[in-house]
N, C-alpha and C. Protein backbone atom coordinates (compact mmCIF):
# COMPACT_ATOMS: atom_id res chain seq x y z
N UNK A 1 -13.27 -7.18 1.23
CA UNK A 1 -11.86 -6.95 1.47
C UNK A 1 -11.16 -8.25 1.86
N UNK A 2 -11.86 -9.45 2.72
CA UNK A 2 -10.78 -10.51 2.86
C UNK A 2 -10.79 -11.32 1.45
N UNK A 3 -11.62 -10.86 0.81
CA UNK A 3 -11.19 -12.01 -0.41
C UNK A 3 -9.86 -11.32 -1.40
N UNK A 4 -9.56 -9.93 -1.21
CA UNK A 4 -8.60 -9.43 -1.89
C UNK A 4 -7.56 -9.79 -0.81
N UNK A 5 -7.78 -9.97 0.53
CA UNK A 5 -6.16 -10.25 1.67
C UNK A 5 -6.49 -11.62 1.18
N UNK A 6 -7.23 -12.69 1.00
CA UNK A 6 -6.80 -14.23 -0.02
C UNK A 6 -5.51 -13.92 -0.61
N UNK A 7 -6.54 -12.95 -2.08
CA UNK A 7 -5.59 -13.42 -3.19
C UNK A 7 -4.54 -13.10 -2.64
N UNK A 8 -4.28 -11.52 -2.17
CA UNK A 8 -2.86 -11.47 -1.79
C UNK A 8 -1.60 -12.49 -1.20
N UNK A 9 -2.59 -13.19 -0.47
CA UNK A 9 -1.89 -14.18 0.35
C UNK A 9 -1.16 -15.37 -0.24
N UNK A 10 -2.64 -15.70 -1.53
CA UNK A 10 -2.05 -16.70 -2.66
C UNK A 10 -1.10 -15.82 -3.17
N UNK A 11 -0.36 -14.65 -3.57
CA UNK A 11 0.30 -14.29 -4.38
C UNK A 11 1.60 -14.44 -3.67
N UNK A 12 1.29 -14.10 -2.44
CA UNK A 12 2.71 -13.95 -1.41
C UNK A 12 3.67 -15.71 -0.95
N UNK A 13 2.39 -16.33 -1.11
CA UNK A 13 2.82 -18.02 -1.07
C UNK A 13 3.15 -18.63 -2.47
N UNK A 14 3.04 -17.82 -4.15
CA UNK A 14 3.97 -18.40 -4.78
C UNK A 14 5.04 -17.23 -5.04
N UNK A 15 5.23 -16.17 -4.40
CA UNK A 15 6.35 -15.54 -4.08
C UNK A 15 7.47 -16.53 -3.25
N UNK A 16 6.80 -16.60 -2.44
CA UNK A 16 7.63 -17.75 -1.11
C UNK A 16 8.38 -18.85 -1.77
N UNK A 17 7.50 -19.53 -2.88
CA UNK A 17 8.15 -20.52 -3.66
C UNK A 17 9.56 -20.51 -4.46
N UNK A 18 9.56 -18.94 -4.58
CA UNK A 18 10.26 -18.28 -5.77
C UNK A 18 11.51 -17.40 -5.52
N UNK A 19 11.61 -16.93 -4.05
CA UNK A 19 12.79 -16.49 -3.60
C UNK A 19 12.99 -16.38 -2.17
N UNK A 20 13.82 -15.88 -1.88
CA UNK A 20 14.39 -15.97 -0.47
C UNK A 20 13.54 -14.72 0.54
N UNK A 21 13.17 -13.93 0.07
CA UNK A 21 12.60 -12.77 0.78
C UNK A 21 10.73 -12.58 1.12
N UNK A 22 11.39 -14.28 1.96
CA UNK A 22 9.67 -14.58 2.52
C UNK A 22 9.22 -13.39 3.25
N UNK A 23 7.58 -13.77 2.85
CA UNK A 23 6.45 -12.50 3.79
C UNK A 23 7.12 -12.91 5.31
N UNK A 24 6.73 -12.54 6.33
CA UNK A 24 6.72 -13.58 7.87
C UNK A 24 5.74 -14.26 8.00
N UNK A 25 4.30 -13.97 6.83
CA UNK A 25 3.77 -15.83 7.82
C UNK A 25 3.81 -16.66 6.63
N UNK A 26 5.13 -16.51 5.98
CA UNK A 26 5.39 -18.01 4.99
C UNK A 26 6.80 -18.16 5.44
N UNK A 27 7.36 -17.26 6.67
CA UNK A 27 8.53 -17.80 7.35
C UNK A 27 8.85 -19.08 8.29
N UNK A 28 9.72 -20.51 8.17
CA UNK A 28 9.71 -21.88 8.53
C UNK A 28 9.61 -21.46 10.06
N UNK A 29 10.45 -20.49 10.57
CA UNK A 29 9.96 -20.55 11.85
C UNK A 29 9.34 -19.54 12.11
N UNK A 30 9.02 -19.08 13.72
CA UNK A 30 8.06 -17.73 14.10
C UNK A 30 8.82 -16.58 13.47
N UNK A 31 8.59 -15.65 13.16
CA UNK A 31 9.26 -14.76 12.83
C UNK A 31 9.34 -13.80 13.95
N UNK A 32 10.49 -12.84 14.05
CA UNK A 32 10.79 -12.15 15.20
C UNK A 32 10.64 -10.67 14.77
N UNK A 33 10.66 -9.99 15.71
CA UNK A 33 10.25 -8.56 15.89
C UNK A 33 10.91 -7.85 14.66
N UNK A 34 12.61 -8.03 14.53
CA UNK A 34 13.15 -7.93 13.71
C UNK A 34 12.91 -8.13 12.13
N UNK A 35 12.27 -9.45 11.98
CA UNK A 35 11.58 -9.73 11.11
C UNK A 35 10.79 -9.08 9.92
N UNK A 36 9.96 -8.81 11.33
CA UNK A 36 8.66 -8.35 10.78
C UNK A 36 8.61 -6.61 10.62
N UNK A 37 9.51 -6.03 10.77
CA UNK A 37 10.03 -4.16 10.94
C UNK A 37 11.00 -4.55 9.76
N UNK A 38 11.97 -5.38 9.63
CA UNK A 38 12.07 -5.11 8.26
C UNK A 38 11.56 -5.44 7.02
N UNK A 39 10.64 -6.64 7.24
CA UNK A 39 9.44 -6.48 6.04
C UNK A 39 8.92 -4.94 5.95
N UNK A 40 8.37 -4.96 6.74
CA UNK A 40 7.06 -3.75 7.02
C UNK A 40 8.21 -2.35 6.50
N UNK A 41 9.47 -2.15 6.34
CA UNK A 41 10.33 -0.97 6.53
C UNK A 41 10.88 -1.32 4.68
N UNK A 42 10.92 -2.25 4.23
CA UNK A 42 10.94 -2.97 2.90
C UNK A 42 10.04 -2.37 2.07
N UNK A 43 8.43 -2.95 2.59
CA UNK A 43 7.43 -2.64 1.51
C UNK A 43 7.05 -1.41 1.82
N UNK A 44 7.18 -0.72 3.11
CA UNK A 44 6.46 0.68 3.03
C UNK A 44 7.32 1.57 2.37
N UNK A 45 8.50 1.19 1.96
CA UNK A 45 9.48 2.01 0.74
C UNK A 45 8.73 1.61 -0.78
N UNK A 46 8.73 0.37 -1.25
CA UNK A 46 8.18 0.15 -2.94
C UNK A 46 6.50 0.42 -2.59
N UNK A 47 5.89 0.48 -1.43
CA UNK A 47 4.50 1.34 -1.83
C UNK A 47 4.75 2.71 -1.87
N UNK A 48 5.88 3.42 -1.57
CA UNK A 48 6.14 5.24 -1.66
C UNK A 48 6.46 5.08 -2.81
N UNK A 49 7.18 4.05 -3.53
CA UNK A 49 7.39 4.47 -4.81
C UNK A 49 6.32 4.32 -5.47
N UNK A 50 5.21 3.45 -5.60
CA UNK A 50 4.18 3.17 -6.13
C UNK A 50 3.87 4.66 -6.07
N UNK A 51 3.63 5.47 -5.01
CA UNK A 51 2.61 6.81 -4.84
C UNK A 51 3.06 7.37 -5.88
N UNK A 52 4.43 7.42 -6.09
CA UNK A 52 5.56 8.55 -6.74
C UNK A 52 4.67 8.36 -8.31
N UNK A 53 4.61 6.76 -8.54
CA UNK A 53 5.10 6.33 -9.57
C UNK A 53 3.62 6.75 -10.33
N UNK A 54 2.04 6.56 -9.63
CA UNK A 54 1.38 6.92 -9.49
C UNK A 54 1.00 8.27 -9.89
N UNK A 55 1.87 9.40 -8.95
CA UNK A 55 1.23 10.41 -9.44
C UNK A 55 2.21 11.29 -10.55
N UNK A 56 3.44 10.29 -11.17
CA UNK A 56 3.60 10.81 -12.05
C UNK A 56 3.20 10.16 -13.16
N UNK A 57 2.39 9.31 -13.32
CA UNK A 57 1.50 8.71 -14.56
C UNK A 57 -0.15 9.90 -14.69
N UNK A 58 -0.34 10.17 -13.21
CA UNK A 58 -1.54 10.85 -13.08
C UNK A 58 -0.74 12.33 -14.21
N UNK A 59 0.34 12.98 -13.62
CA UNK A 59 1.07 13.92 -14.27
C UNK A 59 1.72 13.99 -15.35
N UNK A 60 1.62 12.81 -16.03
CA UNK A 60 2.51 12.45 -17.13
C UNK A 60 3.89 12.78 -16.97
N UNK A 61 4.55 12.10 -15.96
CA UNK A 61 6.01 12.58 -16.06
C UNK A 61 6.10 13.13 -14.75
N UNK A 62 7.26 13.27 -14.58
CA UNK A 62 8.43 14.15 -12.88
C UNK A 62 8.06 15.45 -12.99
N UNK A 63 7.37 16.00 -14.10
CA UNK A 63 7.35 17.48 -13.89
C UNK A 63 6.33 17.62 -12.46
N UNK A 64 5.23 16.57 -12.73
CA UNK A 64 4.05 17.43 -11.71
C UNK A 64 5.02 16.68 -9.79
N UNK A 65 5.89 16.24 -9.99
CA UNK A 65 6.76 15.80 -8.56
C UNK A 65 7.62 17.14 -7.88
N UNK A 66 7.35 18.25 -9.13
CA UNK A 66 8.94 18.86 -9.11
C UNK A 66 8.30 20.46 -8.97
N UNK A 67 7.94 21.06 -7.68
CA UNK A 67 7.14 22.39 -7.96
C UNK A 67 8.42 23.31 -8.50
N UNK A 68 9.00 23.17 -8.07
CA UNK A 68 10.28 24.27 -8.87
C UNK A 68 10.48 24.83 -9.89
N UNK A 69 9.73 23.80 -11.03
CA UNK A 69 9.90 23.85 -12.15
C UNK A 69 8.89 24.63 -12.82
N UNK A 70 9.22 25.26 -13.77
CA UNK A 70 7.93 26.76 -14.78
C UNK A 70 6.77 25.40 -15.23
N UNK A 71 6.80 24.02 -15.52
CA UNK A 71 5.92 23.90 -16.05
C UNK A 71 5.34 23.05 -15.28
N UNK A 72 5.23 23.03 -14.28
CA UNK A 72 5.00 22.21 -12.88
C UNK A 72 3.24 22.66 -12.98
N UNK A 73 3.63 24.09 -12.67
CA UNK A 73 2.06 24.31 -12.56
C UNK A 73 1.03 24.58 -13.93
N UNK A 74 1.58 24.84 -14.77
CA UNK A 74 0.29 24.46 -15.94
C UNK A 74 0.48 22.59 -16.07
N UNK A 75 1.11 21.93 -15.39
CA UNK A 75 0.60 20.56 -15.93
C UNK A 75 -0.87 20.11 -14.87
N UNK A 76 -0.21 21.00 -13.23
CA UNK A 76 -0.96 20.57 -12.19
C UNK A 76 -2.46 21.34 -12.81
N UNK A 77 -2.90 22.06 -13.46
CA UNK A 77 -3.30 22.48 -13.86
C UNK A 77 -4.73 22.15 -14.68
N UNK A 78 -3.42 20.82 -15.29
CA UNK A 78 -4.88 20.25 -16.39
C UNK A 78 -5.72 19.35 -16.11
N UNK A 79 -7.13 18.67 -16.63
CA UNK A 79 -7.72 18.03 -16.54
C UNK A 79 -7.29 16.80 -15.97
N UNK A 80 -7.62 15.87 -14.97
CA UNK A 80 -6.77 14.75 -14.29
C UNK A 80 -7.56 13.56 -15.47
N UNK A 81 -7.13 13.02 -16.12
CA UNK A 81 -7.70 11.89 -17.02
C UNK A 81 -7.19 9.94 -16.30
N UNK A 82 -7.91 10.17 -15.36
CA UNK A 82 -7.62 8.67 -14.39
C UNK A 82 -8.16 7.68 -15.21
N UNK A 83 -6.61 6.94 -16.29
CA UNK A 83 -6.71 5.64 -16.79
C UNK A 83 -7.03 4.32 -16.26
N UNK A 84 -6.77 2.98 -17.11
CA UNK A 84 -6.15 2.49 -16.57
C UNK A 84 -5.04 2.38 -15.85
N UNK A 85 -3.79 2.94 -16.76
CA UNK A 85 -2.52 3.09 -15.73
C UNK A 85 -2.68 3.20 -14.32
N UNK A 86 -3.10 5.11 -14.74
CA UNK A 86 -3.55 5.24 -13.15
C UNK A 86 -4.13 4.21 -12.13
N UNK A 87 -5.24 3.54 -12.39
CA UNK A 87 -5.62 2.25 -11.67
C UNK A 87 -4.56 1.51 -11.24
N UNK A 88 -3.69 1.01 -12.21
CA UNK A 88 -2.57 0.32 -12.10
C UNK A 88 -2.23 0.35 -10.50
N UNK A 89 -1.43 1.38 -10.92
CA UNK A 89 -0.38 1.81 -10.32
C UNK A 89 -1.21 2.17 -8.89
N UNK A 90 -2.43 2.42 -8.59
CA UNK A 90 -2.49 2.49 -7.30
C UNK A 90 -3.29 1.16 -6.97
N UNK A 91 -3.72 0.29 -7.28
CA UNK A 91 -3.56 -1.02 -7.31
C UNK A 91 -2.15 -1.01 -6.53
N UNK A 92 -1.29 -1.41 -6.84
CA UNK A 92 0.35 -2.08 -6.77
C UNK A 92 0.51 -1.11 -5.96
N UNK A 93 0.44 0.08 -5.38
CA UNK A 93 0.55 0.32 -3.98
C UNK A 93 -0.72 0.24 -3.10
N UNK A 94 -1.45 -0.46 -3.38
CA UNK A 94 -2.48 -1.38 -2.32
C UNK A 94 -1.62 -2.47 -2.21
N UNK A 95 -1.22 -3.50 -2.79
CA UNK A 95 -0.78 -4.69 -2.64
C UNK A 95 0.57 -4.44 -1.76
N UNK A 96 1.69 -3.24 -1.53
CA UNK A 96 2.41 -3.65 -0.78
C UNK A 96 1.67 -3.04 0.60
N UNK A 97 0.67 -2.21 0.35
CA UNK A 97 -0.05 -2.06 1.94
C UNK A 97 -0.77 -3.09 2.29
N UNK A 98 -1.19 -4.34 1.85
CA UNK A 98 -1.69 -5.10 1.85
C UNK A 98 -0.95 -6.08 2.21
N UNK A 99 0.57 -6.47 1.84
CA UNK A 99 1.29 -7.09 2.65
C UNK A 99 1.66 -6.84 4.03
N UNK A 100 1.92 -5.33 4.06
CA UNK A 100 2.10 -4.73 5.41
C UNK A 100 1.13 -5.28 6.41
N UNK A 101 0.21 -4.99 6.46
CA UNK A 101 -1.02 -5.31 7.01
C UNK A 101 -0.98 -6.82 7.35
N UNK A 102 -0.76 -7.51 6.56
CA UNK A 102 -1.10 -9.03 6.79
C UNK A 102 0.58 -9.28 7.36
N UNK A 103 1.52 -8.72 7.48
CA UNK A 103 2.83 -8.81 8.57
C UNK A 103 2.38 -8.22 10.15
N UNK A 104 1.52 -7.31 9.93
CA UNK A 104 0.80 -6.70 11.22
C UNK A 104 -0.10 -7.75 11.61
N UNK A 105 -0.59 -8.56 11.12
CA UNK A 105 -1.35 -9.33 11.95
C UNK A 105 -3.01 -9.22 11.20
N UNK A 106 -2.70 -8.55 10.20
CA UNK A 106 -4.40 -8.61 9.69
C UNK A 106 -4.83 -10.10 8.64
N UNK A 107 -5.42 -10.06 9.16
CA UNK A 107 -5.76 -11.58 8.47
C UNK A 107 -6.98 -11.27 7.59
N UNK A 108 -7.63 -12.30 6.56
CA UNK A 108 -9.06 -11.99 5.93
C UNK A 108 -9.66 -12.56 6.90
N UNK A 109 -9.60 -13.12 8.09
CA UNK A 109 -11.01 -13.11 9.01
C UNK A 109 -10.66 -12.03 9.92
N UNK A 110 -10.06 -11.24 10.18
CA UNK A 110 -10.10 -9.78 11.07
C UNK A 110 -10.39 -8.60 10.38
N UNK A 111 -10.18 -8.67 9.46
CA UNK A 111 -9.84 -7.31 8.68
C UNK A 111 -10.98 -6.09 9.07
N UNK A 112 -12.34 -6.86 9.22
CA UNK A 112 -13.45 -5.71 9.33
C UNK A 112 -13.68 -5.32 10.37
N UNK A 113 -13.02 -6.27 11.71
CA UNK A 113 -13.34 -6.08 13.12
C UNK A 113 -12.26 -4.84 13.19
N UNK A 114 -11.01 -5.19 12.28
CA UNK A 114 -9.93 -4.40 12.85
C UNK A 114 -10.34 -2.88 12.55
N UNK A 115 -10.62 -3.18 11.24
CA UNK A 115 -11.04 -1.79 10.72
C UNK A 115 -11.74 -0.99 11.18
N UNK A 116 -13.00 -1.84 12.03
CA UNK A 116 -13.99 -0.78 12.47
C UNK A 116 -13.43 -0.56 13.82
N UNK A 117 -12.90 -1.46 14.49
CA UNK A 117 -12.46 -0.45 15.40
C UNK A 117 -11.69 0.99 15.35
N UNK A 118 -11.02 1.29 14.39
CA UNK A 118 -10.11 2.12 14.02
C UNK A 118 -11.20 3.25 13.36
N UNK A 119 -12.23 2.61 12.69
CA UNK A 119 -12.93 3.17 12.22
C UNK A 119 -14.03 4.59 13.09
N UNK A 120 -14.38 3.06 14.25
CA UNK A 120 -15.64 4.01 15.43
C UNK A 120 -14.64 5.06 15.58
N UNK A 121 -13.24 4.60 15.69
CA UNK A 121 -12.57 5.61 16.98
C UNK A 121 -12.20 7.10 16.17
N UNK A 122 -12.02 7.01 14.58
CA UNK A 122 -12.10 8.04 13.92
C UNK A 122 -13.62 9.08 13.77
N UNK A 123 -14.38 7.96 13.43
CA UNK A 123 -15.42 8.90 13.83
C UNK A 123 -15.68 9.70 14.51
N UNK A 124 -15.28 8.91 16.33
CA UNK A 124 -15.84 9.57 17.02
C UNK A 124 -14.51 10.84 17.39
N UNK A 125 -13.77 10.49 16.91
CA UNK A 125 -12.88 12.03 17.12
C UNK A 125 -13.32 12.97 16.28
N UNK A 126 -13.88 12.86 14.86
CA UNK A 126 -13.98 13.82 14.04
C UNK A 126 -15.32 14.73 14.73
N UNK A 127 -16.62 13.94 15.36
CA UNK A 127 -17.29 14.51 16.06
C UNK A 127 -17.25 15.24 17.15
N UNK A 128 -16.29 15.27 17.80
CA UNK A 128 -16.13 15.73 19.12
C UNK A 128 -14.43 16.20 18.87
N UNK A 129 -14.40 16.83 17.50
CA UNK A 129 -13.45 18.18 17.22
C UNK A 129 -12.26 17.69 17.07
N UNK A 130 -12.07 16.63 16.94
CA UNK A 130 -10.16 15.94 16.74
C UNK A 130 -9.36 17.16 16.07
């Protein structure tokens, strides 16, 4: 996993090159609280669309988004055939959770400490009845 928070990082530093809407740690100065909530409030919107976008490639189309609709449920229905696309597209909502994360403070040398902490502490709730 830190070699995918790398690349990301290389991707986000020739982003930086390329427009005004730096990550915060390719910001000239510290970045502030403010900052960093509206990055994080930015990308956790284009990774919801990724989901959207996602599971209407999984659905072929807005029908399987839309239960309302008569053909909603024979599409939910059919065989799930996970393409490439599909890959795609949840790829590209890893990458804006992946920015998120590295605005939070995850770096590729933390990532596994962080994780497992989060990790033990799930465990141990699921054992003892969370």
């Amino acid at each position: 996993m830190n070699e995918i928070l790398n690349k990301q990082l290389q991707l986000l530093n020739i982003v930086a090159q390329n427009t005004t809407d730096l990550h915060p740690c390719f910001m000239p100065e510290q970045p502030t609280k403010g900052d960093i909530i509206k990055y994080i409030k930015e990308h956790s919107f284009f990774m919801n669309q990724e989901v959207v976008e996602l599971m209407q490639q999984i659905g072929h189309g807005s029908t399987v988004l839309k239960p309302w609709k008569q053909s909603h449920l024979a599409v939910c229905q059919e065989e799930a055939i996970i393409d490439d696309e599909v890959k795609s597209e949840a790829i590209d909502m890893l990458c804006f959770c992946l920015n998120i994360c590295l605005a939070a403070g995850i770096t590729p040398e933390n990532i596994e400490v962080e994780y497992d902490k989060v990790w033990l502490k799930n465990i141990s709730r699921q054992q003892n009845g969370y």
